[in-house]
PDB file of N, CA and C in Angstrom:
ATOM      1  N   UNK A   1       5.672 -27.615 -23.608  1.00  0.00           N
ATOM      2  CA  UNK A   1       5.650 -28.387 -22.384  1.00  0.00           C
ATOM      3  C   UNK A   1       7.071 -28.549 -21.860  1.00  0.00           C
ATOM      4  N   UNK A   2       7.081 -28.831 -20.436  1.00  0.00           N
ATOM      5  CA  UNK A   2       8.231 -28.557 -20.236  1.00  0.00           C
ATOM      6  C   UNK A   2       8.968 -30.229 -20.216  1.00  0.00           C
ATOM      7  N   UNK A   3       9.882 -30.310 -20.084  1.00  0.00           N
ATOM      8  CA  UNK A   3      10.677 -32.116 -20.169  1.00  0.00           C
ATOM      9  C   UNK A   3      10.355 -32.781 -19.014  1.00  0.00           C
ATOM     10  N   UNK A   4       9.922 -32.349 -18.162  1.00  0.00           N
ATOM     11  CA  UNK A   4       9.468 -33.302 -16.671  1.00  0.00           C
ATOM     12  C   UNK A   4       7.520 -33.354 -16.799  1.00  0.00           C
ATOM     13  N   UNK A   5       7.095 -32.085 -17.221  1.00  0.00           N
ATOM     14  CA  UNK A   5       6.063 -32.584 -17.776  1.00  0.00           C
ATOM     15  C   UNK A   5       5.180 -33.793 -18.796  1.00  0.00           C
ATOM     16  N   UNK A   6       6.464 -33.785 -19.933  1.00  0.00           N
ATOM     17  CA  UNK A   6       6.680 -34.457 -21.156  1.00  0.00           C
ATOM     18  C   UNK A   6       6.716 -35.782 -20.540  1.00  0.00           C
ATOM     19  N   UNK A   7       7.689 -36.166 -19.408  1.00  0.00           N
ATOM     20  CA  UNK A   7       7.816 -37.474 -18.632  1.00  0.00           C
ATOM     21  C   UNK A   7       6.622 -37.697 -17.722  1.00  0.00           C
ATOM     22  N   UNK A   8       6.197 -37.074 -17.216  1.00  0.00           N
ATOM     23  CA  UNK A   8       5.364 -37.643 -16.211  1.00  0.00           C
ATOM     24  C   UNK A   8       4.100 -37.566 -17.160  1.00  0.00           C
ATOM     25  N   UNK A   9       3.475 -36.935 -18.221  1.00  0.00           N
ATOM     26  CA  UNK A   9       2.500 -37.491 -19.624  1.00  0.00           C
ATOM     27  C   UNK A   9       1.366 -36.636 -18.633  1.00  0.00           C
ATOM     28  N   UNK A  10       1.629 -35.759 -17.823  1.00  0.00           N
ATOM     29  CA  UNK A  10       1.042 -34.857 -17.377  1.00  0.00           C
ATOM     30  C   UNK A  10       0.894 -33.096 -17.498  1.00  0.00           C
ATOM     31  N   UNK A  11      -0.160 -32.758 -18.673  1.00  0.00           N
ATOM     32  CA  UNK A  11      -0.230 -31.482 -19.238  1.00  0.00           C
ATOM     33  C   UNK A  11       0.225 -30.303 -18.147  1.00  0.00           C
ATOM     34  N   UNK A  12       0.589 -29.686 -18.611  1.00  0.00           N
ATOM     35  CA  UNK A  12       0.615 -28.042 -18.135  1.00  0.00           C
ATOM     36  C   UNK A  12      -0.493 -27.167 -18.040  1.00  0.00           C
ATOM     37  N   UNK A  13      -0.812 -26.717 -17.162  1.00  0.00           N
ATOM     38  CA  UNK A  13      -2.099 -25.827 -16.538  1.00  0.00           C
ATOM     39  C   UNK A  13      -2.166 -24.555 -17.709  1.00  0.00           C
ATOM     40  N   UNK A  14      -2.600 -24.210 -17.753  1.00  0.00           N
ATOM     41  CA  UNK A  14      -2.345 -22.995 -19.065  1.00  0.00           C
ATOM     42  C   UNK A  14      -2.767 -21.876 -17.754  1.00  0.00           C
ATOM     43  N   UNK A  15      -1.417 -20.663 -18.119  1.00  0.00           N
ATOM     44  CA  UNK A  15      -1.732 -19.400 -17.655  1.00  0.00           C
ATOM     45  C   UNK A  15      -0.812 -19.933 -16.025  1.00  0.00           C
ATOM     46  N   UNK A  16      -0.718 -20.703 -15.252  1.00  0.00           N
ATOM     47  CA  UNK A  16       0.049 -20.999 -14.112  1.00  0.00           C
ATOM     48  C   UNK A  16       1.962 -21.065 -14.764  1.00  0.00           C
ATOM     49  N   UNK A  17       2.280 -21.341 -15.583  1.00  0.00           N
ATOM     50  CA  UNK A  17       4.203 -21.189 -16.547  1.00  0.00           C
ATOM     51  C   UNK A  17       4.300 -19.750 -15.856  1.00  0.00           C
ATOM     52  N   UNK A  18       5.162 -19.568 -15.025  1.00  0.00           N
ATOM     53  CA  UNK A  18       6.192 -18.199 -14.314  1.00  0.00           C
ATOM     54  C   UNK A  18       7.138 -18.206 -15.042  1.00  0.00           C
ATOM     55  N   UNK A  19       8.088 -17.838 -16.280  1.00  0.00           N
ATOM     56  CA  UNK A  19       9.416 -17.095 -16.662  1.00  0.00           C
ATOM     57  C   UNK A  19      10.015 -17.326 -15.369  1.00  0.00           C
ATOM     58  N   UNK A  20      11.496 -17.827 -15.706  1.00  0.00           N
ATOM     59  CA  UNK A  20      12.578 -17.284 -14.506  1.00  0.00           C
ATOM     60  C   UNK A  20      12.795 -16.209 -14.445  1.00  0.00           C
ATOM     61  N   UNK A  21      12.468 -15.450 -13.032  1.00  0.00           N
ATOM     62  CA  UNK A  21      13.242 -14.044 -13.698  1.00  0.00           C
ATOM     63  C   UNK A  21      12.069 -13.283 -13.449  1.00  0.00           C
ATOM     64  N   UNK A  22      10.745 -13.590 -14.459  1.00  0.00           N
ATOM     65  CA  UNK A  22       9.681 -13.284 -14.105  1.00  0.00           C
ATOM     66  C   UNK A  22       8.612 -13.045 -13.075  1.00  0.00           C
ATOM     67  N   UNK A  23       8.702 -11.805 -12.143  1.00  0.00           N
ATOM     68  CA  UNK A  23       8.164 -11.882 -10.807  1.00  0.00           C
ATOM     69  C   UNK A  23       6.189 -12.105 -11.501  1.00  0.00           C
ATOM     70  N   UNK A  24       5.805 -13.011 -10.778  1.00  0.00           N
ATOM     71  CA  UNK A  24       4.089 -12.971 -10.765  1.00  0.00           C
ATOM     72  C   UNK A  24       3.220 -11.950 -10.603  1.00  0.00           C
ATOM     73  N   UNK A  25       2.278 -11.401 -11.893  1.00  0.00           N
ATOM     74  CA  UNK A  25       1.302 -10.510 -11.818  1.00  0.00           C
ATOM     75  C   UNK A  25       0.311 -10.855 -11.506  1.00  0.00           C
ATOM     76  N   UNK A  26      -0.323  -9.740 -10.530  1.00  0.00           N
ATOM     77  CA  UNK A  26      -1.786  -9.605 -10.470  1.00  0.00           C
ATOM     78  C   UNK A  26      -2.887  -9.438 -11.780  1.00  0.00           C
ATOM     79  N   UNK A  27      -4.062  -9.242 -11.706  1.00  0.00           N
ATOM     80  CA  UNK A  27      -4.848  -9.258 -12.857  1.00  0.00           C
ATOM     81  C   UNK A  27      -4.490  -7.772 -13.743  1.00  0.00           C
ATOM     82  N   UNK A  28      -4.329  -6.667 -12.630  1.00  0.00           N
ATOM     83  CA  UNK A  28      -4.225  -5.538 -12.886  1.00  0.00           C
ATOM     84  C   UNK A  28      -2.561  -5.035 -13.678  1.00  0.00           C
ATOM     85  N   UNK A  29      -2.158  -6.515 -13.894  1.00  0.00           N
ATOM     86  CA  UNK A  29      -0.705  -6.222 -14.448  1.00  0.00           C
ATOM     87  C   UNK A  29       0.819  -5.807 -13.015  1.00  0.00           C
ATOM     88  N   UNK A  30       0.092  -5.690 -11.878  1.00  0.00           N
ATOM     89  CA  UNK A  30       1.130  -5.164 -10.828  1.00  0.00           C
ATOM     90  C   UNK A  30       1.484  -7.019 -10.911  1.00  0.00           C
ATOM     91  N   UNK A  31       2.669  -6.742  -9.814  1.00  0.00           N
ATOM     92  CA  UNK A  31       3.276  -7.520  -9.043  1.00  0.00           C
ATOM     93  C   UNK A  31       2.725  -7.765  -8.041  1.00  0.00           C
ATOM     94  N   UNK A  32       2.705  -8.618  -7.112  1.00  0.00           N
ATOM     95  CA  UNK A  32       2.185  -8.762  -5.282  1.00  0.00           C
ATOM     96  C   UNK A  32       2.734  -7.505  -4.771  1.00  0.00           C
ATOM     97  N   UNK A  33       4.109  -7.501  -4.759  1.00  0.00           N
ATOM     98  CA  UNK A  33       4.804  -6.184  -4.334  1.00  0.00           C
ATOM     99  C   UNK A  33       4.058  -4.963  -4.441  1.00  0.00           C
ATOM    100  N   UNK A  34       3.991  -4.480  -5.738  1.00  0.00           N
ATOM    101  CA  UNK A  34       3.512  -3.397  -6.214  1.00  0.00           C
ATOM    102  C   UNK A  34       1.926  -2.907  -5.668  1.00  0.00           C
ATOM    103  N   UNK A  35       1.410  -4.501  -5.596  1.00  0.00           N
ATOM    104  CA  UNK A  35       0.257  -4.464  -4.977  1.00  0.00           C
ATOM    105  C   UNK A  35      -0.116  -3.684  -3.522  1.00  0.00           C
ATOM    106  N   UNK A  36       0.876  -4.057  -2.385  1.00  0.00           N
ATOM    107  CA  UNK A  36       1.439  -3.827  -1.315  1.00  0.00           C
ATOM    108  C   UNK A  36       1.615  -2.495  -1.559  1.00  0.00           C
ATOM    109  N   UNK A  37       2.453  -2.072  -2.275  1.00  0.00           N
ATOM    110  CA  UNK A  37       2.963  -0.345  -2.709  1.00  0.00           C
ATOM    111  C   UNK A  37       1.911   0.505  -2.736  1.00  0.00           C
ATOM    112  N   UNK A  38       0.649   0.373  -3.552  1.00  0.00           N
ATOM    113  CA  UNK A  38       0.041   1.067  -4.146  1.00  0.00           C
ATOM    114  C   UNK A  38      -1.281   0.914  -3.301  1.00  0.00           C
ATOM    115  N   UNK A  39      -1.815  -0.181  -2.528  1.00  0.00           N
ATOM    116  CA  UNK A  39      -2.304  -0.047  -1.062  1.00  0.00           C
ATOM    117  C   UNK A  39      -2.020   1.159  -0.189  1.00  0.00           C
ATOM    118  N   UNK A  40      -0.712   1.222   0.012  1.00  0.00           N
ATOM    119  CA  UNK A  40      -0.011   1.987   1.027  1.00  0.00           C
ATOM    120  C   UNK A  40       0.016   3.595   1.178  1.00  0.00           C
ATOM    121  N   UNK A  41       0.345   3.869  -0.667  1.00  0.00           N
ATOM    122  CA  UNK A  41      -0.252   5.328  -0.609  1.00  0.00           C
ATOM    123  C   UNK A  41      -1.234   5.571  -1.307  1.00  0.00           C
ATOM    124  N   UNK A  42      -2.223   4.732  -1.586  1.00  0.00           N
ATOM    125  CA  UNK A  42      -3.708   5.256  -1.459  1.00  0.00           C
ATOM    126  C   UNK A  42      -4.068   5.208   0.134  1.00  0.00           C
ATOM    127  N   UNK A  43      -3.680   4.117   0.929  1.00  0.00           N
ATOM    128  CA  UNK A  43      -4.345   4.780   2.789  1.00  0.00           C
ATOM    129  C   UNK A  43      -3.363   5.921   3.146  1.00  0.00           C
ATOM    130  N   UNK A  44      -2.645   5.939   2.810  1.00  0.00           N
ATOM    131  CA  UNK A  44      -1.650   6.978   3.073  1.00  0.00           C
ATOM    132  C   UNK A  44      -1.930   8.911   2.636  1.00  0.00           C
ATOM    133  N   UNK A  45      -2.524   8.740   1.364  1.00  0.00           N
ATOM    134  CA  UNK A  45      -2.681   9.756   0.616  1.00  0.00           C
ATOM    135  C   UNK A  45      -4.044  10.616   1.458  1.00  0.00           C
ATOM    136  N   UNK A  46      -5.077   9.017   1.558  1.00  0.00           N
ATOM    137  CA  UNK A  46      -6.340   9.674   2.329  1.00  0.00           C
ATOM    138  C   UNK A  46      -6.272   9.922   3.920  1.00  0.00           C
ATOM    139  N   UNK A  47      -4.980   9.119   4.412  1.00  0.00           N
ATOM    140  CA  UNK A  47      -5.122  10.020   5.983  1.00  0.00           C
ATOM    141  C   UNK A  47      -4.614  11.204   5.982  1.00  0.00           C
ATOM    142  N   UNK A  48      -3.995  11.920   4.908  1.00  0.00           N
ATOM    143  CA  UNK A  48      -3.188  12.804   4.737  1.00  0.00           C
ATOM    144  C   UNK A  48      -3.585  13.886   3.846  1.00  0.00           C
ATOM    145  N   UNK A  49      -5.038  14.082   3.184  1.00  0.00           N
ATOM    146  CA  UNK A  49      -5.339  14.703   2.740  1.00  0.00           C
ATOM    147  C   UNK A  49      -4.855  15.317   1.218  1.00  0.00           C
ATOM    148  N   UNK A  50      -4.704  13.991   0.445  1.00  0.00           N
ATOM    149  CA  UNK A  50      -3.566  13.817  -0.738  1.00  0.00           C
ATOM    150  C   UNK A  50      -2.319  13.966  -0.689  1.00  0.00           C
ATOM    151  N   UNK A  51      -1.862  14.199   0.131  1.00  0.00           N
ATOM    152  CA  UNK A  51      -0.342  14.453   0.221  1.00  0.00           C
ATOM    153  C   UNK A  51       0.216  12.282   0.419  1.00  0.00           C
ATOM    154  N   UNK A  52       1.111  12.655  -0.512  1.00  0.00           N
ATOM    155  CA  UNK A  52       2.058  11.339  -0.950  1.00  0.00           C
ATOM    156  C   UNK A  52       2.626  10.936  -0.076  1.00  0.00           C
ATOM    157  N   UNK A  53       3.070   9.612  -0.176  1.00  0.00           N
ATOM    158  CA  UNK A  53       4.431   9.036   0.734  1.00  0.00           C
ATOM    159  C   UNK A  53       5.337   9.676   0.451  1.00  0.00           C
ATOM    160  N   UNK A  54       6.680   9.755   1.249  1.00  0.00           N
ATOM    161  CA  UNK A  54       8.370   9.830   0.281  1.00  0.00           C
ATOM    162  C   UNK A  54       8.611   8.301   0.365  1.00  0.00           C
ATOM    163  N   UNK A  55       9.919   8.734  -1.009  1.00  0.00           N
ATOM    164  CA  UNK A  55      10.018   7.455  -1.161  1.00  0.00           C
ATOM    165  C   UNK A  55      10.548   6.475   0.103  1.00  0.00           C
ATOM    166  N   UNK A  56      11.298   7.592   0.974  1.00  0.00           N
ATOM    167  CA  UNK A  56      11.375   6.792   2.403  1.00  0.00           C
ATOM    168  C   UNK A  56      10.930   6.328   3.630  1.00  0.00           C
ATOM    169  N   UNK A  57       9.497   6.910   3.250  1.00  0.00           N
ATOM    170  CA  UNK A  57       8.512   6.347   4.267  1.00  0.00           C
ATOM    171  C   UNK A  57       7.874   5.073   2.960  1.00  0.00           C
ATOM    172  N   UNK A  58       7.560   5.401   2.092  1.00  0.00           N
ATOM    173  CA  UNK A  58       7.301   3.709   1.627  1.00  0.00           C
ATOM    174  C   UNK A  58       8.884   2.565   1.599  1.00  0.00           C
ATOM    175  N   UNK A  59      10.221   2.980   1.281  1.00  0.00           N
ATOM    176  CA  UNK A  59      11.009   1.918   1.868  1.00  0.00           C
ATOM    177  C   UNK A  59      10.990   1.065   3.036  1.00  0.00           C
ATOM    178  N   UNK A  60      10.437   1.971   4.035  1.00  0.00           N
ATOM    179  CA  UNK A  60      10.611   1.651   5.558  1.00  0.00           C
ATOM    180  C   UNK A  60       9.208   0.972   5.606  1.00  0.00           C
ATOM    181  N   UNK A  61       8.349   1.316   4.675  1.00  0.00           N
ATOM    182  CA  UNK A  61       6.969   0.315   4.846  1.00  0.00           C
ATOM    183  C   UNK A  61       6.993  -0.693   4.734  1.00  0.00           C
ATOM    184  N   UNK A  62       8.222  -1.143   3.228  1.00  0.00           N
ATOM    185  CA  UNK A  62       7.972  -2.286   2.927  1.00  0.00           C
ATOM    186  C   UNK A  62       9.310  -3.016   3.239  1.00  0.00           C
ATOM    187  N   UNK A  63      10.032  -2.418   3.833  1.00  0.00           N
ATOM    188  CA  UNK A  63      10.951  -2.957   4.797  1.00  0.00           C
ATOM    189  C   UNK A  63      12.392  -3.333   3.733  1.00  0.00           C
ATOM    190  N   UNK A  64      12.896  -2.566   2.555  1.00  0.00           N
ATOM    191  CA  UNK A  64      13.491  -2.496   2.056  1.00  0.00           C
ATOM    192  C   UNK A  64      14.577  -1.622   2.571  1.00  0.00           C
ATOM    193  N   UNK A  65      16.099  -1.739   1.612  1.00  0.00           N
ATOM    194  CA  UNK A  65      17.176  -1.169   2.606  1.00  0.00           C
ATOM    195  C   UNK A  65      17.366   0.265   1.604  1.00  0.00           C
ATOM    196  N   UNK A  66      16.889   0.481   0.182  1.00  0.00           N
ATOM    197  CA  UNK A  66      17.597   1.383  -0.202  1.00  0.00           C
ATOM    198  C   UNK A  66      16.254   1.796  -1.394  1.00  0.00           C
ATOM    199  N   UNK A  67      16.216   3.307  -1.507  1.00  0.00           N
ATOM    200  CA  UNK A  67      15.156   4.081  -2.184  1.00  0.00           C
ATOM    201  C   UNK A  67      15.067   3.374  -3.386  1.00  0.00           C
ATOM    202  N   UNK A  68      16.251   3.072  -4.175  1.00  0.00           N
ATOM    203  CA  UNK A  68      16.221   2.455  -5.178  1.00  0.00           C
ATOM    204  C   UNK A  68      15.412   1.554  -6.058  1.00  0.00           C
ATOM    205  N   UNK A  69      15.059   0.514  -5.194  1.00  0.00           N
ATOM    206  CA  UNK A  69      14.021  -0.615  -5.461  1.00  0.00           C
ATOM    207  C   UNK A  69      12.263  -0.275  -5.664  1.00  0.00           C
ATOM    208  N   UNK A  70      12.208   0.943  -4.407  1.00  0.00           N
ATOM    209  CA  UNK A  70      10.515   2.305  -4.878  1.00  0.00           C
ATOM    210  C   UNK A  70      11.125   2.694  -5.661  1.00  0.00           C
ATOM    211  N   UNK A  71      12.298   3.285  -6.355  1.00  0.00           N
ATOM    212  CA  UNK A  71      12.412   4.090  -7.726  1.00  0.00           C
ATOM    213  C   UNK A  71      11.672   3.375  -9.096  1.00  0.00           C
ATOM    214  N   UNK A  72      12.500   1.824  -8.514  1.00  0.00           N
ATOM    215  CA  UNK A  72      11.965   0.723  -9.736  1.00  0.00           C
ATOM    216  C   UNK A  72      10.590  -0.050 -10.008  1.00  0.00           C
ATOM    217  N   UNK A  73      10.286   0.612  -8.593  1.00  0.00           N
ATOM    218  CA  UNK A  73       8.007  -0.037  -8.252  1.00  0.00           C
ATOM    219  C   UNK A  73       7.814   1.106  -8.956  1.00  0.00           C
ATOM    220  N   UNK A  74       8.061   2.208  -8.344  1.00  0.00           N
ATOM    221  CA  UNK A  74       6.754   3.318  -8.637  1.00  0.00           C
ATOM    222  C   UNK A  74       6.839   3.224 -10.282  1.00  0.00           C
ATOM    223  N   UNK A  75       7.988   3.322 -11.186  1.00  0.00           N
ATOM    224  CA  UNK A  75       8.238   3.627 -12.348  1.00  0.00           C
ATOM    225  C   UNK A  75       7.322   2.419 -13.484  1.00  0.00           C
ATOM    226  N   UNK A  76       7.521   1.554 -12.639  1.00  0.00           N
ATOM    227  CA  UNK A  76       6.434   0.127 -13.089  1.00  0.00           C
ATOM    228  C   UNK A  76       5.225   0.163 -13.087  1.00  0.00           C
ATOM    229  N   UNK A  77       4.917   0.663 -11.946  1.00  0.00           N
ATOM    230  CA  UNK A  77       3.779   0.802 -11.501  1.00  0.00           C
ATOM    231  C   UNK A  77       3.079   1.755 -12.130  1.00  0.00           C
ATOM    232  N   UNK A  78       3.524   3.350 -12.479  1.00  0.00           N
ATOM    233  CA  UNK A  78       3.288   4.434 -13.843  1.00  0.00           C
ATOM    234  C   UNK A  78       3.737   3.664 -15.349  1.00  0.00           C
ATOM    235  N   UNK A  79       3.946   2.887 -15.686  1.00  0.00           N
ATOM    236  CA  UNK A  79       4.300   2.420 -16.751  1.00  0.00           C
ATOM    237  C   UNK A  79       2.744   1.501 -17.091  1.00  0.00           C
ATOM    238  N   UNK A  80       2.633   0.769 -16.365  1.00  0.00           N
ATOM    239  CA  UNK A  80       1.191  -0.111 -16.412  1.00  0.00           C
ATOM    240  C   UNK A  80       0.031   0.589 -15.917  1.00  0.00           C
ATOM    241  N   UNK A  81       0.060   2.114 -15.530  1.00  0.00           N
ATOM    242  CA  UNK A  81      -1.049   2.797 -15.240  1.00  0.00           C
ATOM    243  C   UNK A  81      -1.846   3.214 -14.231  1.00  0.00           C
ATOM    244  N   UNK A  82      -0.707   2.690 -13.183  1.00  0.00           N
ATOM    245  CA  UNK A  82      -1.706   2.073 -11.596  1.00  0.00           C
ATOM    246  C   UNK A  82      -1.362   3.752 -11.087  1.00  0.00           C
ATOM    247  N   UNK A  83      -0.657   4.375 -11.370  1.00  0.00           N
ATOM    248  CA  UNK A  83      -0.203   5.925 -10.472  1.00  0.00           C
ATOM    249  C   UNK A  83       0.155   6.820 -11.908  1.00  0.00           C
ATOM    250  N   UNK A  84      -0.164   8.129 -11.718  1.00  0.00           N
ATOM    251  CA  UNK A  84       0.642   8.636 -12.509  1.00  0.00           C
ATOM    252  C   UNK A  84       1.563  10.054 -11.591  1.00  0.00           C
ATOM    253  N   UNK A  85       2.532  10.600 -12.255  1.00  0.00           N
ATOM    254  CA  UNK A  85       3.238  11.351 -11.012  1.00  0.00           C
ATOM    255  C   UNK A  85       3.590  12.442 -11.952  1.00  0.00           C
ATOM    256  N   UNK A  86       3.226  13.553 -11.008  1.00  0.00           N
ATOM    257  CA  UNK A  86       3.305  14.985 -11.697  1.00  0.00           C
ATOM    258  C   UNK A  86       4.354  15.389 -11.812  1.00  0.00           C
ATOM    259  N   UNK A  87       4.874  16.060 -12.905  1.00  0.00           N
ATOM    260  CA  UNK A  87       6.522  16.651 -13.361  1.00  0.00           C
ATOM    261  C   UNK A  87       7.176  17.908 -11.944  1.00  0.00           C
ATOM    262  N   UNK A  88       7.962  17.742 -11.862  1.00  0.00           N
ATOM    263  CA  UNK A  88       8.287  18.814 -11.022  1.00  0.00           C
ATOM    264  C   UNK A  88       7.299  19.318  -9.472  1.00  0.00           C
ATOM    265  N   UNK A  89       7.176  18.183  -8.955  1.00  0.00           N
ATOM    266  CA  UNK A  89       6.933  18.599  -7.500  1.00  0.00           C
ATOM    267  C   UNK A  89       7.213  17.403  -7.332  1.00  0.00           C
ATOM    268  N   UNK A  90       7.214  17.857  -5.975  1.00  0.00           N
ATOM    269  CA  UNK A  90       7.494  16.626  -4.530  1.00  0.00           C
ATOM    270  C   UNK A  90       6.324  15.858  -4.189  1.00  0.00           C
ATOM    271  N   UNK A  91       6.374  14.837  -3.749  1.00  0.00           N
ATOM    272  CA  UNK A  91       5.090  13.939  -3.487  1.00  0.00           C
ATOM    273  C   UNK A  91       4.451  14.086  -4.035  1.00  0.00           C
ATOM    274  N   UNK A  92       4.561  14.163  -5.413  1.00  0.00           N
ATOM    275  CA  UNK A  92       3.886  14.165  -6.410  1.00  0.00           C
ATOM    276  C   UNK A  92       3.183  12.972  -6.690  1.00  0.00           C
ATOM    277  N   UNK A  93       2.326  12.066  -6.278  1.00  0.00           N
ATOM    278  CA  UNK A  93       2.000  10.179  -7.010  1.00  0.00           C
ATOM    279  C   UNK A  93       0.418  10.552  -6.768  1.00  0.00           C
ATOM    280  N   UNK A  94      -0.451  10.308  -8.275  1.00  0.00           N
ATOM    281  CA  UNK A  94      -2.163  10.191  -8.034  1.00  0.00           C
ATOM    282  C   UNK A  94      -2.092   8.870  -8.111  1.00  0.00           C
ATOM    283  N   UNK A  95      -3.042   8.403  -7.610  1.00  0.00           N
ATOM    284  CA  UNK A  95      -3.235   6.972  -8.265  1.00  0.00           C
ATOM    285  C   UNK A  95      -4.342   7.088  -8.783  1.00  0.00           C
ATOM    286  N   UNK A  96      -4.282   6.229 -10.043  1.00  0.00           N
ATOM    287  CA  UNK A  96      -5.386   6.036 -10.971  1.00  0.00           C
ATOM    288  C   UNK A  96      -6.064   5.032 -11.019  1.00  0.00           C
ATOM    289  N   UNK A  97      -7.387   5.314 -10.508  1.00  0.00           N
ATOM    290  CA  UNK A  97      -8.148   4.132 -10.470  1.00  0.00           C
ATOM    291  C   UNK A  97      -9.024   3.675 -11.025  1.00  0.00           C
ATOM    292  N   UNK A  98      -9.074   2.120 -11.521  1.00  0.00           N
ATOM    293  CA  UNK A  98     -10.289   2.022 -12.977  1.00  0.00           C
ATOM    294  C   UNK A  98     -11.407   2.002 -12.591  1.00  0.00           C
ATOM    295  N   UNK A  99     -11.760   2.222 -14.109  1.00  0.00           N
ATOM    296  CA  UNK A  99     -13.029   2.436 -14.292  1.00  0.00           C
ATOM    297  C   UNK A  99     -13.616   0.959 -14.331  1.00  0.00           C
ATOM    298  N   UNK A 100     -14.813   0.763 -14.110  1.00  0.00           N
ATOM    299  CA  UNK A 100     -15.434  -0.814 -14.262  1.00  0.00           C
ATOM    300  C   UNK A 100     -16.632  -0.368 -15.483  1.00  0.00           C
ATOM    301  N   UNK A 101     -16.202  -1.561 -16.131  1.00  0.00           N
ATOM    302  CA  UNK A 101     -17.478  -0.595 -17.191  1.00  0.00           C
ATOM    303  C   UNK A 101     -19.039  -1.831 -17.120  1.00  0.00           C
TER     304      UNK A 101
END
């Protein structure tokens, strides 16, 4: 519990505690962000006939200043399973989508 909790003799919600530092996940393990990301080139992929975003048409989507920050979504985002991205080509990103059992 935290010390202002401890004082006011009022419990902590279980599962609502954010880490500093710690950006907030969705159920699916993304971020809100990531959430946003991975929206974008799945409508993206299907007006386009699978063909991917670059990473600079999703910067400019999400209104970021430098590729860098999609280097650090997409890689998150393949790390927890939500895309996976093929070795050696360009616009390379599937997204993988679950199964419901």
């Amino acid at each position: 519990m935290t010390e202002a909790a401890i004082r006011s003799g009022k419990p902590r919600r279980p599962g609502r505690h954010n880490p500093p530092g710690q950006p907030r996940r969705r159920p699916n393990g993304l971020t809100p962000r990531q959430g946003e990301l991975l929206s974008f080139i799945r409508s993206y992929s299907a007006d386009r006939n699978g063909v991917s975003p670059t990473f600079d048409e999703m910067k400019d989507h999400l209104g970021l200043s430098s590729k860098s920050g999609i280097s650090r979504m997409v890689a998150g985002m393949e790390e927890r399973g939500a895309i996976r991205r093929l070795k050696n080509r360009a616009r390379a990103i599937v997204v993988v989508e679950a199964v419901h059992a």
